[in-house]
Protein backbone atom coordinates (compact mmCIF):
# COMPACT_ATOMS: atom_id res chain seq x y z
CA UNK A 1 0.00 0.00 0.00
CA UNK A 2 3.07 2.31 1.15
CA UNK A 3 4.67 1.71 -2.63
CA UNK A 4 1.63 2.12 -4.20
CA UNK A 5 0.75 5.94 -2.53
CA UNK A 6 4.29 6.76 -2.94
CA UNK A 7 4.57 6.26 -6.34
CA UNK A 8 1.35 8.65 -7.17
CA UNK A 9 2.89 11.21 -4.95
CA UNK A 10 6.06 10.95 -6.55
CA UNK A 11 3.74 11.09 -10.40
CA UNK A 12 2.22 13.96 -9.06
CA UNK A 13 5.16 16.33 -7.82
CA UNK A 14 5.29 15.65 -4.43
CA UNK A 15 8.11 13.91 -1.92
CA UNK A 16 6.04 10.18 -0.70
CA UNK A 17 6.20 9.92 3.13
CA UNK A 18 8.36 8.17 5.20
CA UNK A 19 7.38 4.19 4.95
CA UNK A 20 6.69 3.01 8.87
CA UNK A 21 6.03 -0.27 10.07
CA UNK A 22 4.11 -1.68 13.24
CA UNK A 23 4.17 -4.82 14.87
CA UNK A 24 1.23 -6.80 16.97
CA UNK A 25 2.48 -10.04 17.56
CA UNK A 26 5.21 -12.91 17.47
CA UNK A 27 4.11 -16.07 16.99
CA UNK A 28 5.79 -19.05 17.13
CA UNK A 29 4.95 -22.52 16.10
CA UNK A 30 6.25 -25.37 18.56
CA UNK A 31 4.73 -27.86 16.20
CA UNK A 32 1.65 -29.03 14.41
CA UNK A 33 -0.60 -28.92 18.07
CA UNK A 34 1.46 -26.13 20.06
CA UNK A 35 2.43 -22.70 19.81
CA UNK A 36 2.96 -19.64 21.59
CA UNK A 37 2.36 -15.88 20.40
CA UNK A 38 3.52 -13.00 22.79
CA UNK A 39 1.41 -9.60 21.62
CA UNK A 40 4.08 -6.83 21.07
CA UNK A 41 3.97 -3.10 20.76
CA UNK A 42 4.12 -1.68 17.37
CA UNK A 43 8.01 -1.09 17.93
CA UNK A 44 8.15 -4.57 18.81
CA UNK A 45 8.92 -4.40 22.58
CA UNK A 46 6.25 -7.41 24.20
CA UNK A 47 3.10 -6.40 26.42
CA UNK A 48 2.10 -8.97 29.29
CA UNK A 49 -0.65 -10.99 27.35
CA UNK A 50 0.65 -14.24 25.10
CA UNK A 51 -0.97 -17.02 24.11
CA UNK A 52 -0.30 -20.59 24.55
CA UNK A 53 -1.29 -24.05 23.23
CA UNK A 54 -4.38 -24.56 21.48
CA UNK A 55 -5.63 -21.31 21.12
CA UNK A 56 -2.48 -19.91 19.84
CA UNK A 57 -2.47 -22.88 17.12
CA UNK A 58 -6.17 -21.31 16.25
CA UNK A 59 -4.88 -18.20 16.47
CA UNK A 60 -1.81 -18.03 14.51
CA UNK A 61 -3.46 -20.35 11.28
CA UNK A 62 -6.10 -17.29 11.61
CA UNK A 63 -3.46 -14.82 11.27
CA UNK A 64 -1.26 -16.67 8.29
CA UNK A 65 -4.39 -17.15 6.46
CA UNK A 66 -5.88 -13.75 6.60
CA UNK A 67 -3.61 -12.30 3.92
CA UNK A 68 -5.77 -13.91 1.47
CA UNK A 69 -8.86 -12.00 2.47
CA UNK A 70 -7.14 -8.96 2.94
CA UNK A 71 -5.56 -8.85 -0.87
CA UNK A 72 -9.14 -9.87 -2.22
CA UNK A 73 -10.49 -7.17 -0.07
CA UNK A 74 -7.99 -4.74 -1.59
CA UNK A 75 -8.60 -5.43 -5.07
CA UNK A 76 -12.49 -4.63 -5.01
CA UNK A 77 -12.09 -1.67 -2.45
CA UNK A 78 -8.25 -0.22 -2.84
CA UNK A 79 -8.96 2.66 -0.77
CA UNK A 80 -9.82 0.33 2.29
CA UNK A 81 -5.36 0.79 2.65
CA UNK A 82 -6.34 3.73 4.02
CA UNK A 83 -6.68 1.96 7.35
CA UNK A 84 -3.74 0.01 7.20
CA UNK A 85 -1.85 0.44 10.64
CA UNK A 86 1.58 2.89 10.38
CA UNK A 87 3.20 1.98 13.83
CA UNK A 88 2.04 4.72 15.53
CA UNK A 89 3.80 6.80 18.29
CA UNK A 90 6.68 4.29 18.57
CA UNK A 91 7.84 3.89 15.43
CA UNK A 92 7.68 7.91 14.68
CA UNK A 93 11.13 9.31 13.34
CA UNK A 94 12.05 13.31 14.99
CA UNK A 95 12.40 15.28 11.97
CA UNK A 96 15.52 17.46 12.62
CA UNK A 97 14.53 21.62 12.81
């Protein structure tokens, strides 16, 4: 989505933003049955909830399936990108004065 505004900026005269990324989880498969997923800040650093076991195994097929949807979703509505997460406050660069 980032590449995609950037480039129509750049077509149209103007300087494309600065690309910034966000995290929400790291999941980890232990196996076909087991798993564990810690939930993360957008900068990466990990909050106290995690997952464990079975429902991580539910949730992390969930997750590695979704970006299916998502690109179908994308292709009949592109401007739904618009939401797409940035990172927020933690991942925000200072911009020297």
């Amino acid at each position: 989505m980032h590449a995609a505004l950037s480039i129509d900026r750049v077509l149209n005269g103007k300087q494309p933003k600065l690309f910034r990324f966000g995290y929400y989880h790291t999941p980890v498969s232990l196996g076909r049955n087991d798993a564990v997923v810690q939930f993360t800040r957008p900068d990466d650093s990990p909050r106290r909830i995690c997952l464990t076991g079975r429902m991580a195994v539910r949730y992390k097929e969930t997750v590695t399936a979704s970006p299916w949807p998502t690109y179908g979703r994308m292709k009949k509505m592109p401007v739904s990108g618009v939401f797409w997460p940035r990172g927020g406050r933690f991942t925000r660069v200072r911009e020297a004065r």
